[in-house]
N, C-alpha and C. Protein backbone atom coordinates (compact mmCIF):
# COMPACT_ATOMS: atom_id res chain seq x y z
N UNK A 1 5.85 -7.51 -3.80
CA UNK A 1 4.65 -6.69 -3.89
C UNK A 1 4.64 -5.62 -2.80
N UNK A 2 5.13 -6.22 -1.47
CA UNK A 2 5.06 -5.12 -0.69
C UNK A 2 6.13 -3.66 -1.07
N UNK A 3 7.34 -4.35 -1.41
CA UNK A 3 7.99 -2.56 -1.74
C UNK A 3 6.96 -2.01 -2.97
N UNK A 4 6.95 -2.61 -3.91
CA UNK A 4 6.26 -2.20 -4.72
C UNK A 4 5.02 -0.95 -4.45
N UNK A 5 4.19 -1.33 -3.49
CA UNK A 5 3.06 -0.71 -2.89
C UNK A 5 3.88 0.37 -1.61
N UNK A 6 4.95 0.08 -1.25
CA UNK A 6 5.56 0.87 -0.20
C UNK A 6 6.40 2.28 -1.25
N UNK A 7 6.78 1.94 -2.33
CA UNK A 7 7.07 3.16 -2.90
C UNK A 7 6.22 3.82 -3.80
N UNK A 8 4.87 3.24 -3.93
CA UNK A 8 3.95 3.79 -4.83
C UNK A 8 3.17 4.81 -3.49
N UNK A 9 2.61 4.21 -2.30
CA UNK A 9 2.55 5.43 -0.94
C UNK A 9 3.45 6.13 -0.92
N UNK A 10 4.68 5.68 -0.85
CA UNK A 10 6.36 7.03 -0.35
C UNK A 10 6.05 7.91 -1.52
N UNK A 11 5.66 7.94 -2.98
CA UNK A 11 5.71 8.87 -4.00
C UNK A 11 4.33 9.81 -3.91
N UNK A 12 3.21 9.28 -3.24
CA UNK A 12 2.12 10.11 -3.41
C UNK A 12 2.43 10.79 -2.16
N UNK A 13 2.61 10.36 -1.00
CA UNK A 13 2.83 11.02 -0.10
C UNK A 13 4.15 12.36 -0.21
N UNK A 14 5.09 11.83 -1.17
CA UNK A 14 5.54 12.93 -1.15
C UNK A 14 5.82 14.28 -1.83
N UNK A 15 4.57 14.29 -2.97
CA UNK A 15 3.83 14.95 -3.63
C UNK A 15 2.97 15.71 -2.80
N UNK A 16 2.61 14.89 -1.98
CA UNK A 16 1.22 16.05 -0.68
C UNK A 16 2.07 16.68 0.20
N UNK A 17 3.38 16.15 0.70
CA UNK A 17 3.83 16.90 1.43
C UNK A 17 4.46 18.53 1.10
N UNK A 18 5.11 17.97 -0.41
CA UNK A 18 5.62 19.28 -1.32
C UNK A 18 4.08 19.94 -1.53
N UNK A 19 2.58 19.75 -1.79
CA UNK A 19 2.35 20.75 -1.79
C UNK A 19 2.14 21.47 -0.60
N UNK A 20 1.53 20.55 0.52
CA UNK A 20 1.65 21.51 1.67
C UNK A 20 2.76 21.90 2.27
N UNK A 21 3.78 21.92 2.04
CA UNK A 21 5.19 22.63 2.66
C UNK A 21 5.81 23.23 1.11
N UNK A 22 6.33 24.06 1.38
CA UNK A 22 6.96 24.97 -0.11
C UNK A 22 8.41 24.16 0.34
N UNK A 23 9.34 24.15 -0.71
CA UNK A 23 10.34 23.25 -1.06
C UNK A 23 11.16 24.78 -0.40
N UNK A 24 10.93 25.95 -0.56
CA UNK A 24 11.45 27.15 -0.41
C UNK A 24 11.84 27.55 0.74
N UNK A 25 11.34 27.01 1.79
CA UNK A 25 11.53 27.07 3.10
C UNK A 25 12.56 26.63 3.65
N UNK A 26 12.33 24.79 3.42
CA UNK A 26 13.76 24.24 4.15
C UNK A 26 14.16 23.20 3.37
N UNK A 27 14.33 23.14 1.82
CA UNK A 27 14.93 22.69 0.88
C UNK A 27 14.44 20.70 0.84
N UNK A 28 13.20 21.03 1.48
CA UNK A 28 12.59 19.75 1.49
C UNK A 28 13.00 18.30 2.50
N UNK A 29 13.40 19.46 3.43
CA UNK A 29 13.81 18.76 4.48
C UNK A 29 13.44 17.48 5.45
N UNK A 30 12.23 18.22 5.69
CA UNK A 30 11.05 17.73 6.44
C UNK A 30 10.80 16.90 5.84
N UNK A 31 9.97 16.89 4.14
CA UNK A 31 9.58 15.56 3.76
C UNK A 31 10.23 14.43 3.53
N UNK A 32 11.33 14.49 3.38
CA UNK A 32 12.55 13.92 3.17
C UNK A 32 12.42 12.70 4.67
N UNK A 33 12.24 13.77 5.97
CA UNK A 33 12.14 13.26 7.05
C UNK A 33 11.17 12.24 7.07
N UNK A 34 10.00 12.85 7.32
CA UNK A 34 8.79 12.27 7.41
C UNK A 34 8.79 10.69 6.45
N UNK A 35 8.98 11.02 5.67
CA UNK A 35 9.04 9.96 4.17
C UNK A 35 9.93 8.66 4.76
N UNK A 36 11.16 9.37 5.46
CA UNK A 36 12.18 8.05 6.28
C UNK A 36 11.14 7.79 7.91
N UNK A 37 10.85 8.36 8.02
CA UNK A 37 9.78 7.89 9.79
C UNK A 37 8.84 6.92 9.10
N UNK A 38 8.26 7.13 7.98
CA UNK A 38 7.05 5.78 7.65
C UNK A 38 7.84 4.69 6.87
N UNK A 39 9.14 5.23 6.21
CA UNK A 39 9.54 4.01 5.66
C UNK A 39 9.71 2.57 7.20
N UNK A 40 10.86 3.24 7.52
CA UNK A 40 11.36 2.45 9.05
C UNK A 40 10.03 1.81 9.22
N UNK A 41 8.57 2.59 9.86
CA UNK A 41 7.28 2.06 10.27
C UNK A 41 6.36 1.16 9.48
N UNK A 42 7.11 1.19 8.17
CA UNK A 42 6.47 0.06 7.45
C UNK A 42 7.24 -0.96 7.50
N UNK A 43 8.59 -1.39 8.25
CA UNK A 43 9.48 -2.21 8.37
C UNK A 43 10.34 -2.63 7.64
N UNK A 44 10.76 -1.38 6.70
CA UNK A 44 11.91 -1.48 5.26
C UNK A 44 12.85 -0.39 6.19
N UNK A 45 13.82 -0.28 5.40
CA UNK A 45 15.21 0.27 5.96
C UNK A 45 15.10 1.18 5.49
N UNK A 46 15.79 2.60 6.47
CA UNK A 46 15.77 3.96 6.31
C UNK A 46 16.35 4.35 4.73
N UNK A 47 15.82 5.64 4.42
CA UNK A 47 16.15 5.65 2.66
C UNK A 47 17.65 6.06 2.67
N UNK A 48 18.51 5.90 1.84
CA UNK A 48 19.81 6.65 1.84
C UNK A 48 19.79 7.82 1.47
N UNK A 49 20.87 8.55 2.04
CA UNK A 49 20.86 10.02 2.08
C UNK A 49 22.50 10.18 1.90
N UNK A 50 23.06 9.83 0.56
CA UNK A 50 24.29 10.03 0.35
C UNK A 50 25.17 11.67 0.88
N UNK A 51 23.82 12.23 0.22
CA UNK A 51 24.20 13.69 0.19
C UNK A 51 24.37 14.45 2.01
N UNK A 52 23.87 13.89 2.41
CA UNK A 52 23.73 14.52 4.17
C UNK A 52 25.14 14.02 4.55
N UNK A 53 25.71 13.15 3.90
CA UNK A 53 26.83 12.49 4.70
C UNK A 53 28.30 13.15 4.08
N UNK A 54 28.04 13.49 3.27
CA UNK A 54 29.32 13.90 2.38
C UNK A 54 29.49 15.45 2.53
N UNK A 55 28.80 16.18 3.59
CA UNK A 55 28.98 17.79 3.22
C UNK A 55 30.79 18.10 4.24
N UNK A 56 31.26 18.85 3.70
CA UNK A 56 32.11 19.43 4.35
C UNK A 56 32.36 20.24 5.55
């Protein structure tokens, strides 16, 4: 139940963040961020980020 309720917050929250930050700026960087700072603080493990790891 708890992830359950931990990704139903991570999805609204990151709906508010896209509208207050334009995706246009910094390719959704930030929320991306933010979204991994409350995961960790809710005591689940940072989200994967395949793509950050694989650039050339």
């Amino acid at each position: 139940m708890f992830l359950k309720a931990l990704v139903a917050f991570l999805a609204k929250m990151h709906v508010e963040f896209i509208l207050i930050r334009s995706l246009l700026e910094d390719n959704g960087r930030i929320p991306r961020l933010l979204l991994d700072v409350m995961t960790v603080n809710a005591g689940a493990q940072s989200l994967p980020c395949a793509p950050c790891f694989n650039r050339a």
